[in-house]
N, C-alpha and C. Protein backbone atom coordinates (compact mmCIF):
# COMPACT_ATOMS: atom_id res chain seq x y z
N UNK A 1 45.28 -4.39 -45.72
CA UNK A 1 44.31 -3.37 -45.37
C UNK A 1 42.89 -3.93 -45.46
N UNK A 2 42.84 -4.58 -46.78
CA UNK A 2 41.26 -5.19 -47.04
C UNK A 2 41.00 -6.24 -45.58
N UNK A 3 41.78 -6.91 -45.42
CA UNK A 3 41.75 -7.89 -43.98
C UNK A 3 41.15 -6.94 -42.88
N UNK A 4 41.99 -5.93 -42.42
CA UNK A 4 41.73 -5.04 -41.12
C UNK A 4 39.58 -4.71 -41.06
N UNK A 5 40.01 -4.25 -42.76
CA UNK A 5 38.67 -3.54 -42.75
C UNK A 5 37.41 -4.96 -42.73
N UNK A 6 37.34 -6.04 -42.77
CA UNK A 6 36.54 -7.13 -42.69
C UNK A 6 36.47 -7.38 -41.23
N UNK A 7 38.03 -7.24 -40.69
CA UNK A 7 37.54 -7.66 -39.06
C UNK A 7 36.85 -6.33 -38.58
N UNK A 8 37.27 -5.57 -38.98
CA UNK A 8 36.32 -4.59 -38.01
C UNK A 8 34.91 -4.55 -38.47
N UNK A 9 34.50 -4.86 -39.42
CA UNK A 9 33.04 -5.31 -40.08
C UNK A 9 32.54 -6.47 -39.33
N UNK A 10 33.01 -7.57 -39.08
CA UNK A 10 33.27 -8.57 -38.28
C UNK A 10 32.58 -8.28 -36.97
N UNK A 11 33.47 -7.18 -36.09
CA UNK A 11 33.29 -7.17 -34.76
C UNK A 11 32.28 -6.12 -34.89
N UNK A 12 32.12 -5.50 -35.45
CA UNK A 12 31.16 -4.34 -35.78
C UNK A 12 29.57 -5.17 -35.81
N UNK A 13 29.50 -6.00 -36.59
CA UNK A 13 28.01 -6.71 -37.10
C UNK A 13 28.29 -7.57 -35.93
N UNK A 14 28.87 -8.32 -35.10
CA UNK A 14 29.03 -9.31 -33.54
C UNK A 14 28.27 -8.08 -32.63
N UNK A 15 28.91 -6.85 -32.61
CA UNK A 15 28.44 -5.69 -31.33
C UNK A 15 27.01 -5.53 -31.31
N UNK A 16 26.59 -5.15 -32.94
CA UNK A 16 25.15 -4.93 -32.74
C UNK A 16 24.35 -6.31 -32.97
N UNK A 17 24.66 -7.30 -32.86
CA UNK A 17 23.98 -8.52 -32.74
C UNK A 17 23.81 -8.44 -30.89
N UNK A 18 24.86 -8.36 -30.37
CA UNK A 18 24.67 -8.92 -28.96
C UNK A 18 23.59 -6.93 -28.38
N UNK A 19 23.97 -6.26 -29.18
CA UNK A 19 23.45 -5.06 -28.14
C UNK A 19 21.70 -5.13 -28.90
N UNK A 20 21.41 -5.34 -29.72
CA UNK A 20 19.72 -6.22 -30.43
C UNK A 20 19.57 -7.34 -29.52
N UNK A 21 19.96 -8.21 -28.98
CA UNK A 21 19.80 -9.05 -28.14
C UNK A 21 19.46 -8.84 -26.44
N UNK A 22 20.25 -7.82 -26.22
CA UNK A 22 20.20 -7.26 -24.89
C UNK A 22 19.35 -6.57 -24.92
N UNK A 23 18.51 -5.77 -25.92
CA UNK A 23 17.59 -4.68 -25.95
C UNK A 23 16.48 -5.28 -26.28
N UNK A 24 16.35 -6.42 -26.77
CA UNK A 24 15.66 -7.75 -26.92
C UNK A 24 15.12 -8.41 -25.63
N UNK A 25 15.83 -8.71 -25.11
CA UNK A 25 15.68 -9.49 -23.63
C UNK A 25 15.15 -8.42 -23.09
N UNK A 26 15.29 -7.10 -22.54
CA UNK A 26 15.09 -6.78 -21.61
C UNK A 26 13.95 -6.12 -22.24
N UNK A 27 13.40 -5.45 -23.41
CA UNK A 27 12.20 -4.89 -23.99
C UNK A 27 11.34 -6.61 -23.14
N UNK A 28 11.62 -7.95 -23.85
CA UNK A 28 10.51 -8.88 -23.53
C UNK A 28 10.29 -9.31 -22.18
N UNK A 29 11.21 -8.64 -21.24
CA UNK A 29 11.34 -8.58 -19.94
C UNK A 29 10.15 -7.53 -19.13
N UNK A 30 10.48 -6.41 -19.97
CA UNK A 30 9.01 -5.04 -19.62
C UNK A 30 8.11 -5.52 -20.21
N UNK A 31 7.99 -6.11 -21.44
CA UNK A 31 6.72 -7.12 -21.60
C UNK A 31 5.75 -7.64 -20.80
N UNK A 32 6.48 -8.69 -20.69
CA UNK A 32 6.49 -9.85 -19.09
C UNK A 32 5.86 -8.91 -18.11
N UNK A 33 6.66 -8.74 -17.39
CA UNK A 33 5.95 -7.38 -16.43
C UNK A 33 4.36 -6.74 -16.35
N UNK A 34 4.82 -6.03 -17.57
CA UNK A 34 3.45 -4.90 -18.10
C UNK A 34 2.28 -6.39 -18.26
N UNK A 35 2.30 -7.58 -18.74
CA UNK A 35 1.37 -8.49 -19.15
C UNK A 35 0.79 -8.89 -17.63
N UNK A 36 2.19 -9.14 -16.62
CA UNK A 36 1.76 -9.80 -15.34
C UNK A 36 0.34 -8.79 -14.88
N UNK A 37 1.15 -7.24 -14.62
CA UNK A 37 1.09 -6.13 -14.00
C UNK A 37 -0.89 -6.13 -14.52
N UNK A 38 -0.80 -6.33 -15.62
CA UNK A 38 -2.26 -6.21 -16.44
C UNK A 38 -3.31 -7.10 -15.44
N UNK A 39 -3.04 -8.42 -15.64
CA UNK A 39 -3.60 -9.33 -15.36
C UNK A 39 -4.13 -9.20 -13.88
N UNK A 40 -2.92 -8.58 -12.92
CA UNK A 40 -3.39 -8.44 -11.74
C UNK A 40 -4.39 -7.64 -11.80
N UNK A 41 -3.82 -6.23 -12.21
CA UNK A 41 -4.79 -5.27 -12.06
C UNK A 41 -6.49 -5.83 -12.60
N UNK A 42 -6.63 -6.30 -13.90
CA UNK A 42 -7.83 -6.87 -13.98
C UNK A 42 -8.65 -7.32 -13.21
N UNK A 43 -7.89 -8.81 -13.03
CA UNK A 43 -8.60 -9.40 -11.40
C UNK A 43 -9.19 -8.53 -10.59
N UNK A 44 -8.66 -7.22 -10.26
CA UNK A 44 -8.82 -6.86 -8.83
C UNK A 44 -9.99 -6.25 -9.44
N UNK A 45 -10.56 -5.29 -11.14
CA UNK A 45 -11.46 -4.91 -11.35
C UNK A 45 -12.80 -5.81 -11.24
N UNK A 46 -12.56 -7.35 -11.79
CA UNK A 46 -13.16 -8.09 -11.89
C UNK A 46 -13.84 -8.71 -10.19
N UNK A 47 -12.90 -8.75 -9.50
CA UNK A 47 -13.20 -9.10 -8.10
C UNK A 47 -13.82 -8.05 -7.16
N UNK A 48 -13.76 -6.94 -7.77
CA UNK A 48 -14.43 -5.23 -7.02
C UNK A 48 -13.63 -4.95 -6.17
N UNK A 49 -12.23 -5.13 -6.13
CA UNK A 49 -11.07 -4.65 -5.13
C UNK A 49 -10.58 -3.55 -5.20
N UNK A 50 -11.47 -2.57 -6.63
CA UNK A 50 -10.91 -1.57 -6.48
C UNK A 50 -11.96 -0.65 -6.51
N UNK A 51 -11.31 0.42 -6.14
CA UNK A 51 -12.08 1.73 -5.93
C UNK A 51 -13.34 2.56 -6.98
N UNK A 52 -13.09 1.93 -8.15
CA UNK A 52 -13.50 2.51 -9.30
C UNK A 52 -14.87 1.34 -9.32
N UNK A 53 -15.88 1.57 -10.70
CA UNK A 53 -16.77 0.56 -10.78
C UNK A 53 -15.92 -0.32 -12.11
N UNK A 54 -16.12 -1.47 -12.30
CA UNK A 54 -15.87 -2.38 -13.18
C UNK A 54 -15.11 -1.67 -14.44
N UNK A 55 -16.11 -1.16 -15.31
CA UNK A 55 -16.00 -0.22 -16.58
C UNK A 55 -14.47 0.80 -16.30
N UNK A 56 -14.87 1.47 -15.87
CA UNK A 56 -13.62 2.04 -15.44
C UNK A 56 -12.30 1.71 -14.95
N UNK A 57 -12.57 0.57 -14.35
CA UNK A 57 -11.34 0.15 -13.91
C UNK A 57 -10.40 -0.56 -14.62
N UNK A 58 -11.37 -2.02 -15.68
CA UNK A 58 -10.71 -1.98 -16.97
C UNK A 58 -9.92 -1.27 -17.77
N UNK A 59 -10.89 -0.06 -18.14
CA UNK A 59 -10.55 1.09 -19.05
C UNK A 59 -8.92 1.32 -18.42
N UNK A 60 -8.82 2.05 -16.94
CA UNK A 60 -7.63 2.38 -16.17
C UNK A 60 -6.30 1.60 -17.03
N UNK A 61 -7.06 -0.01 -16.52
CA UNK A 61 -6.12 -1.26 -16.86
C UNK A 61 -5.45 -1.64 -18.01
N UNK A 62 -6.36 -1.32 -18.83
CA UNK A 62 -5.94 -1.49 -20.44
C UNK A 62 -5.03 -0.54 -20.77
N UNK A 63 -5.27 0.82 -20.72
CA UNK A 63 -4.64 1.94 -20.65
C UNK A 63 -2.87 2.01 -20.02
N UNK A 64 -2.96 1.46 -18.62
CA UNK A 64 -1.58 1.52 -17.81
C UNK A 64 -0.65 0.19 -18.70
N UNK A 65 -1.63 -0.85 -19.43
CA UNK A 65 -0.95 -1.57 -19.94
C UNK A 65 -0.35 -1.50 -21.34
N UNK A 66 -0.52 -0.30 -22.21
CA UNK A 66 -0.76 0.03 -23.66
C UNK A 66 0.46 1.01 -23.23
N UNK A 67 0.23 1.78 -22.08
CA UNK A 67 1.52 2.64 -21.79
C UNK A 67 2.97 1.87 -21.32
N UNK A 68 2.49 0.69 -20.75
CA UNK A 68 3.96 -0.15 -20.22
C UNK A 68 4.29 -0.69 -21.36
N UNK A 69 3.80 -1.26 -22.16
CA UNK A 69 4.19 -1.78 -23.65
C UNK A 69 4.99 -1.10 -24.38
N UNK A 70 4.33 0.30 -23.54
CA UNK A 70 5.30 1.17 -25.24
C UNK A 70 6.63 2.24 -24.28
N UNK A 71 6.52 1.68 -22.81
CA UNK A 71 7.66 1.92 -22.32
C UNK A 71 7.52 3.46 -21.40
N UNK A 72 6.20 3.70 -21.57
CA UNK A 72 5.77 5.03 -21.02
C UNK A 72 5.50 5.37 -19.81
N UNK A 73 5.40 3.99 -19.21
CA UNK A 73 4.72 4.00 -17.71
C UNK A 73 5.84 3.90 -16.92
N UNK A 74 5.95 4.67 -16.08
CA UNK A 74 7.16 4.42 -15.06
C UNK A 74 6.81 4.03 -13.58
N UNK A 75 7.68 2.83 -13.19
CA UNK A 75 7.74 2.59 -11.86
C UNK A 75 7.25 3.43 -11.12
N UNK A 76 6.97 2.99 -9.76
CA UNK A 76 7.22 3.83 -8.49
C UNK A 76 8.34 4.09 -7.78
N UNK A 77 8.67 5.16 -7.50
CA UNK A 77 10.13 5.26 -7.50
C UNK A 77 10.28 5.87 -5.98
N UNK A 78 10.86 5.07 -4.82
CA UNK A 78 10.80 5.51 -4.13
C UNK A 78 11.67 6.93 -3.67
N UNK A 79 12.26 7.05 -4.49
CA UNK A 79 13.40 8.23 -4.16
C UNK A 79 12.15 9.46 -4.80
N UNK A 80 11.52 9.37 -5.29
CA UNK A 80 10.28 10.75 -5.92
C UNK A 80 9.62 10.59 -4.79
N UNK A 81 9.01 9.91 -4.18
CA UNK A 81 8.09 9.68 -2.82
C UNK A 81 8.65 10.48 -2.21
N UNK A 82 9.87 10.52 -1.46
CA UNK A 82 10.44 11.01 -0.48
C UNK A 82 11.15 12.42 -0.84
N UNK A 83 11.00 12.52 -2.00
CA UNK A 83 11.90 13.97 -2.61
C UNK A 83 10.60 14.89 -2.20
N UNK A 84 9.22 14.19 -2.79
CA UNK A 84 7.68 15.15 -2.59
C UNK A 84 7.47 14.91 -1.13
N UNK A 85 7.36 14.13 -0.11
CA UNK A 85 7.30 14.66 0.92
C UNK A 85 8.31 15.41 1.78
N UNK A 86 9.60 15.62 1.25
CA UNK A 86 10.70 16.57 1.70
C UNK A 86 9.75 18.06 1.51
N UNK A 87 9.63 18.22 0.27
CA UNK A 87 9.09 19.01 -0.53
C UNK A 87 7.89 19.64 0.66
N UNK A 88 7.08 18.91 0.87
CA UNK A 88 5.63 19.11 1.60
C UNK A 88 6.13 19.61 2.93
N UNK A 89 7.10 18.96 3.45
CA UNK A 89 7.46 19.50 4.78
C UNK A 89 8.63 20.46 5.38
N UNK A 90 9.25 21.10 3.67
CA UNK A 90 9.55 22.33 3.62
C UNK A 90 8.68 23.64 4.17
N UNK A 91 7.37 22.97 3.85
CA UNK A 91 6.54 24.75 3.33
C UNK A 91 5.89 24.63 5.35
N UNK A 92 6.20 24.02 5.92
CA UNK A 92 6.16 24.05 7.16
C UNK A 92 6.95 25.33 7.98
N UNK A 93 6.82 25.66 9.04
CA UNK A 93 7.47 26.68 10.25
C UNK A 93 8.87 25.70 10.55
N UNK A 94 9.56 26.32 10.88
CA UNK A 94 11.03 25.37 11.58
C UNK A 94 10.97 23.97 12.34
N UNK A 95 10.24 24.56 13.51
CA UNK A 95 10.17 24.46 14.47
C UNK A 95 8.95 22.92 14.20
N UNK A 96 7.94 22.90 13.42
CA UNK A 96 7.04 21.95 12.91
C UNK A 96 7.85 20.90 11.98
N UNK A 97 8.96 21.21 10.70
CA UNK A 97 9.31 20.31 9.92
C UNK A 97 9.89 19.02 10.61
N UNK A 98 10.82 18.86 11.71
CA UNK A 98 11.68 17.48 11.96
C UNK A 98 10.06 16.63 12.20
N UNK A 99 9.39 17.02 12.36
CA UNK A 99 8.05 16.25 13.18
C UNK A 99 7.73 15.69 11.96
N UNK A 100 7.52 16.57 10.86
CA UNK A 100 6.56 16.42 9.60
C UNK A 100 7.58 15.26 9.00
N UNK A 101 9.19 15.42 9.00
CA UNK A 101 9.62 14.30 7.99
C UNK A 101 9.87 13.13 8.86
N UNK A 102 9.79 13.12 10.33
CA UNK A 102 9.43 11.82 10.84
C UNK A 102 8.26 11.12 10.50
N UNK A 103 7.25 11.68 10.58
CA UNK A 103 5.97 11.34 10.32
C UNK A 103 5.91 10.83 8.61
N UNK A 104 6.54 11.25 7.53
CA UNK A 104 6.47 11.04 6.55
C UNK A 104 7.16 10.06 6.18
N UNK A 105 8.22 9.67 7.07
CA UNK A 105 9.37 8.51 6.59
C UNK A 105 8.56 7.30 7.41
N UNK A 106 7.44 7.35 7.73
CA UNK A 106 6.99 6.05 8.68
C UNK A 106 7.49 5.69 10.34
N UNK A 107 8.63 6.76 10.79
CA UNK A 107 9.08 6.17 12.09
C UNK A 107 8.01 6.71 13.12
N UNK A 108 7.77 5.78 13.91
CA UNK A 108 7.04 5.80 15.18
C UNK A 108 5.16 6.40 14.54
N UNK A 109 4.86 6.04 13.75
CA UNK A 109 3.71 6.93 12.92
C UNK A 109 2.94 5.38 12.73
N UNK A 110 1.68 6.30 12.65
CA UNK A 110 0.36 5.12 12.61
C UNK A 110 -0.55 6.13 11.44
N UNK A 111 -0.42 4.99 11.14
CA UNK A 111 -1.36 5.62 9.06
C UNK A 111 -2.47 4.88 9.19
N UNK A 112 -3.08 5.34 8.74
CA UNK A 112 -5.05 4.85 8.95
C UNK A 112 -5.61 5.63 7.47
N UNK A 113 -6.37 4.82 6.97
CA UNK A 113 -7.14 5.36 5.84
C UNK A 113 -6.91 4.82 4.89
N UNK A 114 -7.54 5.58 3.65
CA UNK A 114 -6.66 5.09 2.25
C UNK A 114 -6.89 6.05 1.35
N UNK A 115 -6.41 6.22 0.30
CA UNK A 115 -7.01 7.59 -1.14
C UNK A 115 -8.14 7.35 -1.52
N UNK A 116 -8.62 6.18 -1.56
CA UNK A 116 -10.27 5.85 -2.15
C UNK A 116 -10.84 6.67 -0.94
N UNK A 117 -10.77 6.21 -0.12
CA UNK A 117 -11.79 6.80 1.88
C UNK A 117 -11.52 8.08 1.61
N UNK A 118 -10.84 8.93 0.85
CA UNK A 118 -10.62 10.36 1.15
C UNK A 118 -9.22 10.95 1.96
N UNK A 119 -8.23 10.27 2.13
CA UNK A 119 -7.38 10.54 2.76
C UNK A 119 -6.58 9.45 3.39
N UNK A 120 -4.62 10.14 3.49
CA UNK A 120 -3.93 8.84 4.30
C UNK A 120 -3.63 9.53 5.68
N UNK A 121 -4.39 9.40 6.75
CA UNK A 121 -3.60 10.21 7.88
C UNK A 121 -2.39 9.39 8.46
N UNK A 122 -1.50 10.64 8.34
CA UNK A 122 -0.22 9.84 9.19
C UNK A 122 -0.54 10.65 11.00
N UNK A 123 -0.45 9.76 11.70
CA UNK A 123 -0.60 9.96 13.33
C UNK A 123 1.14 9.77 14.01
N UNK A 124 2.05 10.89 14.76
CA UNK A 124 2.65 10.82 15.58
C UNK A 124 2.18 11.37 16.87
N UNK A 125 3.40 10.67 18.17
CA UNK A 125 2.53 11.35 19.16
C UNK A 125 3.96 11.50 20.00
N UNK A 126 4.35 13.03 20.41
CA UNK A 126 5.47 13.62 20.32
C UNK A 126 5.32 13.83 22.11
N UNK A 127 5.52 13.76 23.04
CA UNK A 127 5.74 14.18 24.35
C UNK A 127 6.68 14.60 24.89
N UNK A 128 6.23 16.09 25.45
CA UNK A 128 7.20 17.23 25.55
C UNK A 128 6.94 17.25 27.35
N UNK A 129 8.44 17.18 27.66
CA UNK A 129 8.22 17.80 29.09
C UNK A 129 8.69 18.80 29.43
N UNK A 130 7.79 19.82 29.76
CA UNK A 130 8.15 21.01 30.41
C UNK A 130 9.20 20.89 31.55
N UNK A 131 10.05 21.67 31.33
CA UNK A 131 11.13 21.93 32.53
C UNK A 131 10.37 22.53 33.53
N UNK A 132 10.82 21.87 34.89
CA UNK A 132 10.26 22.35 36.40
C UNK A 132 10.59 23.73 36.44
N UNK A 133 9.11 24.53 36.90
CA UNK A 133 9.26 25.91 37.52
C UNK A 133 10.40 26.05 38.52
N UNK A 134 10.67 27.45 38.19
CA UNK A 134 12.62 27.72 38.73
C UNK A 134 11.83 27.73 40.52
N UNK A 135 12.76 27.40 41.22
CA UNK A 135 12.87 26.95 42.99
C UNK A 135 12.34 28.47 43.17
N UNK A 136 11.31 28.40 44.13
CA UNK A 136 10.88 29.48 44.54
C UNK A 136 11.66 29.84 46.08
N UNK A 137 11.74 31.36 46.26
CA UNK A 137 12.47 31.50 47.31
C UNK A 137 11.81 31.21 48.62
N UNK A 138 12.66 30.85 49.66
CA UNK A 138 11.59 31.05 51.07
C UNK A 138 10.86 32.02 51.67
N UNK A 139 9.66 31.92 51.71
CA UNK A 139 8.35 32.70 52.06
C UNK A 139 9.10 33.57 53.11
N UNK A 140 9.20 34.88 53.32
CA UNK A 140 9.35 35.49 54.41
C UNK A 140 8.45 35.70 55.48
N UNK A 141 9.09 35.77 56.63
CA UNK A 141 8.11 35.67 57.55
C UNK A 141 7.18 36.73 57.86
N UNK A 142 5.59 36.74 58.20
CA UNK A 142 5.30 37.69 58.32
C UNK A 142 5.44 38.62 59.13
N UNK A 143 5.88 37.85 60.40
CA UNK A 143 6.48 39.38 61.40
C UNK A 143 7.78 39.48 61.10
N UNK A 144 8.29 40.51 60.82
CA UNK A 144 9.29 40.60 60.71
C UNK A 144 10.81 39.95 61.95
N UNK A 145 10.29 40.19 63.31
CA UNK A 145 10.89 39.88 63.90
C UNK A 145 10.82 38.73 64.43
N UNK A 146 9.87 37.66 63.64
CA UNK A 146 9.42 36.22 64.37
C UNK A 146 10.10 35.49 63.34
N UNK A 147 10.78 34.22 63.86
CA UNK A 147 11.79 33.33 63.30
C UNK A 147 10.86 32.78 62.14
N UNK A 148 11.57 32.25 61.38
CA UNK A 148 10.81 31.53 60.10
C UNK A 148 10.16 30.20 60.73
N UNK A 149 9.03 29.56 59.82
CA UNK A 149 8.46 28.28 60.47
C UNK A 149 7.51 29.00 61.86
N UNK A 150 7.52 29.89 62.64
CA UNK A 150 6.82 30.09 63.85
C UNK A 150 5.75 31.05 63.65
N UNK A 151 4.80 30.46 64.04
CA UNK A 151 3.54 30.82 63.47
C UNK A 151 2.77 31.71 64.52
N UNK A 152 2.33 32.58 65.41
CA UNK A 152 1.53 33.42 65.95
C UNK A 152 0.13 33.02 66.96
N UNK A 153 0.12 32.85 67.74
CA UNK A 153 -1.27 31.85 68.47
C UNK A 153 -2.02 33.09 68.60
């Protein structure tokens, strides 16, 4: 019995060695990341690539990086992107939405702008052809008793 109970102590203290290890690696993995993620963002304050003035943009930087450290900051997730513009092109008329979630998924659409400029316009350009007016009947003649086509001198 004393044997059984050592191996399972055994495999017990092996499990949480390798699952501390795995939670290990991949915590110094979001590390990594959040440190890269920092550095860029800096640069771009430092180089004026971004929207904000210097001071602020730091501040932003330090901040998004204090939150990735501690595991708070979450990706961009493209499946939330597309859940909120589903969302947006719900509150549309019927007849307007297929347009709105083409336009939102990028097909055939031209985006111009940016969020700093005040706005992202998405541009589609949809061409509708009217069905031909129904065949009009033949003009009757005005005399009644004069053949069609023959005209009166």
């Amino acid at each position: 019995m004393q044997l059984n109970k050592n191996a399972i102590n055994k495999v017990l203290g092996l499990s949480l060695c390798a699952a501390s290890l795995a939670l290990t690696t991949g915590l110094a993995s979001a590390a990594d990341t959040a440190a890269s993620n920092y550095q860029q963002d800096r640069a771009a304050c430092m180089d004026g690539r971004s929207a904000q003035d210097r001071a602020t943009c730091l501040r932003d930087a330090g901040a998004a990086f204090n939150e990735a450290r501690h595991g708070k900051l979450k990706d961009d997730d493209a499946s939330v992107y597309q859940k909120n513009a589903q969302i947006r092109c719900n509150a549309l008329p019927d007849a307007d939405r297929p347009d709105c979630i083409r336009r939102m998924s990028g097909l055939d659409t031209t985006i111009s702008g940016s969020v700093s400029g005040g706005g992202v316009l998405r541009e589609t350009t949809t061409i509708q052809v009217d069905p031909p007016p129904p065949a009009m009947a033949p003009a009757e003649p005005m005399y009644p008793n004069m053949p069609a086509g023959s005209a009166p001198r």
